[in-house]
PDB file of N, CA and C in Angstrom:
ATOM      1  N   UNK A   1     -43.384  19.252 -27.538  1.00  0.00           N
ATOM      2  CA  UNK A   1     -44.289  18.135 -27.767  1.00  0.00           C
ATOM      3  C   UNK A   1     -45.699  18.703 -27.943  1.00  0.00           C
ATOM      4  N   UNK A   2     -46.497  17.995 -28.826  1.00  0.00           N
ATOM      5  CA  UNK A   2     -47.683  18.829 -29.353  1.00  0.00           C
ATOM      6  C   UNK A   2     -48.963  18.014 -28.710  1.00  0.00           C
ATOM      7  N   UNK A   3     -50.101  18.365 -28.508  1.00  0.00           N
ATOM      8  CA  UNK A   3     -50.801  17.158 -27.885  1.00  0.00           C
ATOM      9  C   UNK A   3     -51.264  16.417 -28.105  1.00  0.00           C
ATOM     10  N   UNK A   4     -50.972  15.902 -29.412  1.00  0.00           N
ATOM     11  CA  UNK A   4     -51.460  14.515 -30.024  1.00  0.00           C
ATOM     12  C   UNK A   4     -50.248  13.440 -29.947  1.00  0.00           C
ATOM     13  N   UNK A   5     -48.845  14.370 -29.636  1.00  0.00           N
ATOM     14  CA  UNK A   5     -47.969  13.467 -29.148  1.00  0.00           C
ATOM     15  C   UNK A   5     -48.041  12.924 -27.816  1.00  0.00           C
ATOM     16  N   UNK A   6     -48.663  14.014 -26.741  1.00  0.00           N
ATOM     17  CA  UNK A   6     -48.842  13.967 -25.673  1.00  0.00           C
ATOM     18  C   UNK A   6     -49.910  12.761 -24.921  1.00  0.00           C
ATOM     19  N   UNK A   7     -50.200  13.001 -25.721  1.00  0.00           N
ATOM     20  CA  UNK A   7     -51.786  11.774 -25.840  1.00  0.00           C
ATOM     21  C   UNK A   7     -51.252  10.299 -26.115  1.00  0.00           C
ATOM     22  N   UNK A   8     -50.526  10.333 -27.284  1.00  0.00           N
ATOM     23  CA  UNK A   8     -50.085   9.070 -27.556  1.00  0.00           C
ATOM     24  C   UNK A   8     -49.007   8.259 -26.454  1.00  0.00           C
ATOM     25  N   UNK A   9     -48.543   8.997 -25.773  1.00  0.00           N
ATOM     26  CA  UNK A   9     -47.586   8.549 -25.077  1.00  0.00           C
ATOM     27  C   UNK A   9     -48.167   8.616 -23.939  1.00  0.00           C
ATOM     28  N   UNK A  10     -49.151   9.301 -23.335  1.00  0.00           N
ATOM     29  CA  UNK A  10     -50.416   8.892 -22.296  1.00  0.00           C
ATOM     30  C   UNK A  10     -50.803   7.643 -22.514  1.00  0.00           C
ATOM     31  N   UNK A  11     -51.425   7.281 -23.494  1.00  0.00           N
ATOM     32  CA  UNK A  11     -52.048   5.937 -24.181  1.00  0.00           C
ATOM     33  C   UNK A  11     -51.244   5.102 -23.934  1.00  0.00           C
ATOM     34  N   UNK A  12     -49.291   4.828 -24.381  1.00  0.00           N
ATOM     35  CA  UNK A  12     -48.939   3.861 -24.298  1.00  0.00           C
ATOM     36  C   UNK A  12     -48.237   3.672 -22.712  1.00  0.00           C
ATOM     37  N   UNK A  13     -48.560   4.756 -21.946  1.00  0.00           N
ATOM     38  CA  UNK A  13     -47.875   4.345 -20.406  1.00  0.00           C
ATOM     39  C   UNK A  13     -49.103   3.780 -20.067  1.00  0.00           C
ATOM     40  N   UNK A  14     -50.142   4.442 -20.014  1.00  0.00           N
ATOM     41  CA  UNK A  14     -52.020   3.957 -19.293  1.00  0.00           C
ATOM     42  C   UNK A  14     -51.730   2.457 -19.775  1.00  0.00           C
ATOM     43  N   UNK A  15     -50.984   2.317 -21.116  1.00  0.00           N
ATOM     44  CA  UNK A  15     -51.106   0.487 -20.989  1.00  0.00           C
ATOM     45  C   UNK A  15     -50.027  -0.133 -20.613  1.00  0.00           C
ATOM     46  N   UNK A  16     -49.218   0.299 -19.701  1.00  0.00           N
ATOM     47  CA  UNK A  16     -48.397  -0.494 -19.520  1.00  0.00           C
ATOM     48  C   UNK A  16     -49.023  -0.506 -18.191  1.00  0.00           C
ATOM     49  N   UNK A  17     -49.229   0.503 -17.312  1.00  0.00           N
ATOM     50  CA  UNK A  17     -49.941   0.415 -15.729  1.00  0.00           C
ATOM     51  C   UNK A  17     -50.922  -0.430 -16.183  1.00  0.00           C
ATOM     52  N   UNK A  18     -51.772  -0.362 -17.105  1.00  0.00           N
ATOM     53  CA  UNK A  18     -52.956  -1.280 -17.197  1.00  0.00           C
ATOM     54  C   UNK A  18     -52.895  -2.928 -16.888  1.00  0.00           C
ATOM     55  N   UNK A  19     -51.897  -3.087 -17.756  1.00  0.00           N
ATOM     56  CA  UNK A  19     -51.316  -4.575 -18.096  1.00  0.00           C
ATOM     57  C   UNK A  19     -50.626  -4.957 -16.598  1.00  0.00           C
ATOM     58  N   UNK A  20     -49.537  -3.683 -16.049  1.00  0.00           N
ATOM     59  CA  UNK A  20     -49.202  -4.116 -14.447  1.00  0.00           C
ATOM     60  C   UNK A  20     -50.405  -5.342 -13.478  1.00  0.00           C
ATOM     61  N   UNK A  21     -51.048  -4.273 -13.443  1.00  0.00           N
ATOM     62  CA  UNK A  21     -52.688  -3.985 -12.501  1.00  0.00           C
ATOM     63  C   UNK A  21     -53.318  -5.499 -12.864  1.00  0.00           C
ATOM     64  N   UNK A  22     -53.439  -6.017 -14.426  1.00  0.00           N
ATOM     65  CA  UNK A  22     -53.732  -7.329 -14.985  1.00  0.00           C
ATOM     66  C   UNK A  22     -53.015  -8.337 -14.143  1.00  0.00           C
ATOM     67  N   UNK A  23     -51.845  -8.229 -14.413  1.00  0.00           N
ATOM     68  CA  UNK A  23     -50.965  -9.448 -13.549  1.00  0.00           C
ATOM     69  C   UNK A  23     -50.533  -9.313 -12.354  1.00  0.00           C
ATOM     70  N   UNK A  24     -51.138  -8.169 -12.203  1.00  0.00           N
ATOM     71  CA  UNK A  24     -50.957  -7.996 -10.087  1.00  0.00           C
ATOM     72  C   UNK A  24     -51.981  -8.938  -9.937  1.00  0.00           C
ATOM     73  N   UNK A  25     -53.560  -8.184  -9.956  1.00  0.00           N
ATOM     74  CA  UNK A  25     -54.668  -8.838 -10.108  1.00  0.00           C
ATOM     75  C   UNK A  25     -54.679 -10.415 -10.149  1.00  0.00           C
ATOM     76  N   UNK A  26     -54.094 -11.166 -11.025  1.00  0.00           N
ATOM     77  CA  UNK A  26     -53.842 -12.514 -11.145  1.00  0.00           C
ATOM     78  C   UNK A  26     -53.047 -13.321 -10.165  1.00  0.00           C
ATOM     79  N   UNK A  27     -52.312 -12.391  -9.749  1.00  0.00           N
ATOM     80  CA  UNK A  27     -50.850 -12.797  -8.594  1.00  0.00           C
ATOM     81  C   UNK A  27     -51.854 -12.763  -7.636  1.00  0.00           C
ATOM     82  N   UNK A  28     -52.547 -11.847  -7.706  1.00  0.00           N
ATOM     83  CA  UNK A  28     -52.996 -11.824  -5.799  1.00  0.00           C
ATOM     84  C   UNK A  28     -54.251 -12.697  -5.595  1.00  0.00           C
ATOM     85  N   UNK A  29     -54.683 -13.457  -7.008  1.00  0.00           N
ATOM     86  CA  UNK A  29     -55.630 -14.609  -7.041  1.00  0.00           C
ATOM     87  C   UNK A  29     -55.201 -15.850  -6.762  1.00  0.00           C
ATOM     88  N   UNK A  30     -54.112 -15.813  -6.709  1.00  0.00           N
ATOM     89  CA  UNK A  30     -52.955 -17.002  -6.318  1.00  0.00           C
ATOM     90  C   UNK A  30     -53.623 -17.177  -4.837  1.00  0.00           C
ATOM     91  N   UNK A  31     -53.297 -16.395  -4.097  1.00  0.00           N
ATOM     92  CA  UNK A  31     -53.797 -16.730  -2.988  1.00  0.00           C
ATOM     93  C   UNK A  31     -54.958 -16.316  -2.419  1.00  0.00           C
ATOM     94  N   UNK A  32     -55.896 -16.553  -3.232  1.00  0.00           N
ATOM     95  CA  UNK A  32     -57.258 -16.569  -2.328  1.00  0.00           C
ATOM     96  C   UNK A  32     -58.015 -14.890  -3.127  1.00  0.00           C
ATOM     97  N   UNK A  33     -59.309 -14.822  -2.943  1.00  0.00           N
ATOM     98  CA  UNK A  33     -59.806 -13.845  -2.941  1.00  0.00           C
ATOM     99  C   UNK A  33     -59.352 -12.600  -2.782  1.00  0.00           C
ATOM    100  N   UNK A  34     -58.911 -11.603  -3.546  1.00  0.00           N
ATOM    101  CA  UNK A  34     -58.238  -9.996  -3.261  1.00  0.00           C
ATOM    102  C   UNK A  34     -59.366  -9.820  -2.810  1.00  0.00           C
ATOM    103  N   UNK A  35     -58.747  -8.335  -2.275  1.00  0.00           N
ATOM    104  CA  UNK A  35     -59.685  -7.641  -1.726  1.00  0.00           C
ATOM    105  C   UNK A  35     -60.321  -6.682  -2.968  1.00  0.00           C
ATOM    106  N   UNK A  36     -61.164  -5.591  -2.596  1.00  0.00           N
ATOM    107  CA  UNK A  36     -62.391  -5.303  -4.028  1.00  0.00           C
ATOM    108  C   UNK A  36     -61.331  -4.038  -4.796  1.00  0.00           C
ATOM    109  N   UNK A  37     -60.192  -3.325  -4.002  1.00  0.00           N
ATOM    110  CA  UNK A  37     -59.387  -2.701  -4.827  1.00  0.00           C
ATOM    111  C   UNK A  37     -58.448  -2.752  -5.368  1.00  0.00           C
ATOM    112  N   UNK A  38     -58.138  -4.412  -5.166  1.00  0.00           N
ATOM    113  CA  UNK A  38     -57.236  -4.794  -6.161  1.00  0.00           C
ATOM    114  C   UNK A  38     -58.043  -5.338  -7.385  1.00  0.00           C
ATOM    115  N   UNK A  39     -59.097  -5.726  -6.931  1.00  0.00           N
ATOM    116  CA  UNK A  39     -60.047  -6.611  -8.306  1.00  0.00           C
ATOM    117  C   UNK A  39     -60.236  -5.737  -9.351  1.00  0.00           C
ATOM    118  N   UNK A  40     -60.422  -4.483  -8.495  1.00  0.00           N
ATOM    119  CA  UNK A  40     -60.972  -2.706  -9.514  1.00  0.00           C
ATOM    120  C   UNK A  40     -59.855  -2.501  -9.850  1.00  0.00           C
ATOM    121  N   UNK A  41     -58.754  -2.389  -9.366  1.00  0.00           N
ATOM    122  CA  UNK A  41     -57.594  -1.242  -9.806  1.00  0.00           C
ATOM    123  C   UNK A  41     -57.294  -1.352 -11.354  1.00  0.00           C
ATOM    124  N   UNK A  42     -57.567  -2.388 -12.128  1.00  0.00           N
ATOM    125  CA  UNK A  42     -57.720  -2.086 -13.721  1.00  0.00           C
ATOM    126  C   UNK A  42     -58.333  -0.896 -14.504  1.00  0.00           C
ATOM    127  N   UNK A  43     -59.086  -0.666 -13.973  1.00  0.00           N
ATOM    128  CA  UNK A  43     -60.464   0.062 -14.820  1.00  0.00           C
ATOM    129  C   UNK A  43     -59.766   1.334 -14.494  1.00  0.00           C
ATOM    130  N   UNK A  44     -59.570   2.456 -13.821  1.00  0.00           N
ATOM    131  CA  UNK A  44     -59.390   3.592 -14.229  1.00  0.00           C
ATOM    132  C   UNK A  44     -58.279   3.785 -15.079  1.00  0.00           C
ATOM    133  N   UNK A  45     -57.166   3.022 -15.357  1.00  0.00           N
ATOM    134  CA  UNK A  45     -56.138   3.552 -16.668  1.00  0.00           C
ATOM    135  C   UNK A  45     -57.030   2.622 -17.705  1.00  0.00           C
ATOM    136  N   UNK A  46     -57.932   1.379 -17.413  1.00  0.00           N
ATOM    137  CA  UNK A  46     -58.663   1.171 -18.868  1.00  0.00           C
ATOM    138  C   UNK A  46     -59.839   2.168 -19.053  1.00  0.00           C
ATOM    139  N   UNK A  47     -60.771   2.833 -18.410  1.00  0.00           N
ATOM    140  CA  UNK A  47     -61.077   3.754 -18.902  1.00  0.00           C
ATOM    141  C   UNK A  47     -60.398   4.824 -19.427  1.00  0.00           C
ATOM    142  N   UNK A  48     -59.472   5.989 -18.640  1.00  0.00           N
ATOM    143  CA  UNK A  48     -58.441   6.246 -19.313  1.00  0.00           C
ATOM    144  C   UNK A  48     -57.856   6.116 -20.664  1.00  0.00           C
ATOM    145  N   UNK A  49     -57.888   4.948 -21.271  1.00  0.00           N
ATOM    146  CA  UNK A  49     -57.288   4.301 -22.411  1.00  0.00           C
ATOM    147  C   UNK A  49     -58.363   4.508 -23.502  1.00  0.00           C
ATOM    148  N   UNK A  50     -59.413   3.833 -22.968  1.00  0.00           N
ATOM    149  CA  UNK A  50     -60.680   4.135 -23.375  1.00  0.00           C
ATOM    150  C   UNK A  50     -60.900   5.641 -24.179  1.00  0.00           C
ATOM    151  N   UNK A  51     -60.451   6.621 -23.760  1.00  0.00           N
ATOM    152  CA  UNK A  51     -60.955   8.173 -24.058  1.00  0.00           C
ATOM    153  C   UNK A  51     -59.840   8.484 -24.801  1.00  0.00           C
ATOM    154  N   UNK A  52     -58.329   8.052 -24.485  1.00  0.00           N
ATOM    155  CA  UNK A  52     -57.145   8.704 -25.334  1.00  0.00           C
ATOM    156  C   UNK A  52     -57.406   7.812 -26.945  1.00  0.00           C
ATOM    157  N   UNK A  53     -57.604   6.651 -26.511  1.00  0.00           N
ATOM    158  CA  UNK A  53     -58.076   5.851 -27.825  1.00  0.00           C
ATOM    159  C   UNK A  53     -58.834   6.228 -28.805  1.00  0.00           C
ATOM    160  N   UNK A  54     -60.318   6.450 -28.145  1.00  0.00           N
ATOM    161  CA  UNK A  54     -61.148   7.045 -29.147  1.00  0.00           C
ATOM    162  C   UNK A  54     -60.626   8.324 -29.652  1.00  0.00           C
ATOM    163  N   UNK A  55     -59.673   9.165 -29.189  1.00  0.00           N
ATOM    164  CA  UNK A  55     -59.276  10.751 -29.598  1.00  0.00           C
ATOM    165  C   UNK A  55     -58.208  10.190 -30.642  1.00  0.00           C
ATOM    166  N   UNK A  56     -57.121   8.872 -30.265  1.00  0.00           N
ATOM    167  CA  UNK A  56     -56.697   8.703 -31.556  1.00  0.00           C
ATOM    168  C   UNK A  56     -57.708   7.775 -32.690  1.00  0.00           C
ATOM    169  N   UNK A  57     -58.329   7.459 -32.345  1.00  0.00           N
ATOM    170  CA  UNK A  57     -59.245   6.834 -33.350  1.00  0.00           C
ATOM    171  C   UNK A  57     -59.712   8.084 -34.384  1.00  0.00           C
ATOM    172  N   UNK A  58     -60.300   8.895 -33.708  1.00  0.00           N
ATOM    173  CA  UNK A  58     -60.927  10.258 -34.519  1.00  0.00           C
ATOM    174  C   UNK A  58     -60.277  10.589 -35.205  1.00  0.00           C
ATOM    175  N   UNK A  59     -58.598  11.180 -34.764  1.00  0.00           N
ATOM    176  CA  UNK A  59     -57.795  11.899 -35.411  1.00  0.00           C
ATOM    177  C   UNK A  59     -57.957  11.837 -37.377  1.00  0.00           C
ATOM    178  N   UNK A  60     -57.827  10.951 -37.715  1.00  0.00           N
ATOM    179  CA  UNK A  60     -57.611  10.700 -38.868  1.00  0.00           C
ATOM    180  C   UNK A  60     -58.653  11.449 -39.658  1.00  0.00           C
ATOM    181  N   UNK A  61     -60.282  11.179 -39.095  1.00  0.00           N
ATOM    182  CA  UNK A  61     -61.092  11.674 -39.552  1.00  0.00           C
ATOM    183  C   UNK A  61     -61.470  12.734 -39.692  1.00  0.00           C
ATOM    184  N   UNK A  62     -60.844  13.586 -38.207  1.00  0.00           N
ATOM    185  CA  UNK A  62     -60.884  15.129 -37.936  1.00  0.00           C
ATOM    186  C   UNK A  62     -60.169  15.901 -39.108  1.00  0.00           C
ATOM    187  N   UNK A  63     -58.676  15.086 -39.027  1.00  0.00           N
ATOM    188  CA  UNK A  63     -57.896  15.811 -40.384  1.00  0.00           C
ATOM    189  C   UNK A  63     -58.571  16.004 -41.771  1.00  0.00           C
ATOM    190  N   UNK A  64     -59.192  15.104 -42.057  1.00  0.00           N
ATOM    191  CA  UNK A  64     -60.073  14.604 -43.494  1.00  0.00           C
ATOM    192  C   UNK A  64     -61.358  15.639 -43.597  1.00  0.00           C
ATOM    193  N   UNK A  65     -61.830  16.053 -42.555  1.00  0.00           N
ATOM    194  CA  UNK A  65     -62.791  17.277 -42.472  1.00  0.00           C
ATOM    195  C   UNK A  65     -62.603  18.075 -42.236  1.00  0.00           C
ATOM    196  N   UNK A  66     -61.207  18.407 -41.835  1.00  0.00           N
ATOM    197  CA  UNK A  66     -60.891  20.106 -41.585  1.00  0.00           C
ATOM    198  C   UNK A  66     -59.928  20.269 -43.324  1.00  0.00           C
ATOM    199  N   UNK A  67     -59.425  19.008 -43.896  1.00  0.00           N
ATOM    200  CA  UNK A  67     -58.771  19.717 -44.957  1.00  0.00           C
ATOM    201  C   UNK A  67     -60.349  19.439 -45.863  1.00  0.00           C
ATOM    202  N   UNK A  68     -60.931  19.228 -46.215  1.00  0.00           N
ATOM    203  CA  UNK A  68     -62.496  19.132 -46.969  1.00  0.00           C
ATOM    204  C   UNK A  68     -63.027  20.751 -46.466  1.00  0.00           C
ATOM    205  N   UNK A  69     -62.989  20.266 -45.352  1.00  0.00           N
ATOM    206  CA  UNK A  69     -63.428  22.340 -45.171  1.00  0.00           C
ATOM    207  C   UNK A  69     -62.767  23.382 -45.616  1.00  0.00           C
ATOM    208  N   UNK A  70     -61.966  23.356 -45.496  1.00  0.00           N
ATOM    209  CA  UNK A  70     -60.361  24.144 -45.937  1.00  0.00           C
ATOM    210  C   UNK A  70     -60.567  24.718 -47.321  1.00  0.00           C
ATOM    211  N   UNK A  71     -61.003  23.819 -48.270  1.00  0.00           N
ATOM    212  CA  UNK A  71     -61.037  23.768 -49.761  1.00  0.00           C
ATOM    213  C   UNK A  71     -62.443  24.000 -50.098  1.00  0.00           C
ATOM    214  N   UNK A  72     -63.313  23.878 -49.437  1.00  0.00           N
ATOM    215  CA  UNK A  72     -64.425  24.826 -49.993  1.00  0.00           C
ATOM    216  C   UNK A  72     -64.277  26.751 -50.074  1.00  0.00           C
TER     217      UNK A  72
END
């Protein structure tokens, strides 16, 4: 596995814990006020997501300037 595969499949587990953490979060609003680390526990696989995202966002562009470089 190469690490842009590695990444991608980082990306799509970080959203499945993400999405967990969403509807925990909601469940435990059912009854009353969570406490402050269930309210947080989203944010580090959405940051997380955040950084593998933008690296696949780039990808495309990285390729497009290393073959443009290539050919000069």
């Amino acid at each position: 596995m190469n690490w842009s595969n590695a990444i991608r499949q980082t990306h799509r587990w970080l959203s499945i814990v993400f999405t967990l953490t969403v509807i925990a979060n909601f469940i435990a609003r059912i009854w009353g006020e969570p406490p402050a680390w269930v309210t947080y526990s989203p944010l580090p696989p959405l940051f997380l997501m955040l950084f593998s995202g933008l690296y696949m966002f780039v990808l495309p562009y990285a390729a497009r300037w290393r073959a443009n470089g290539q050919r000069s």
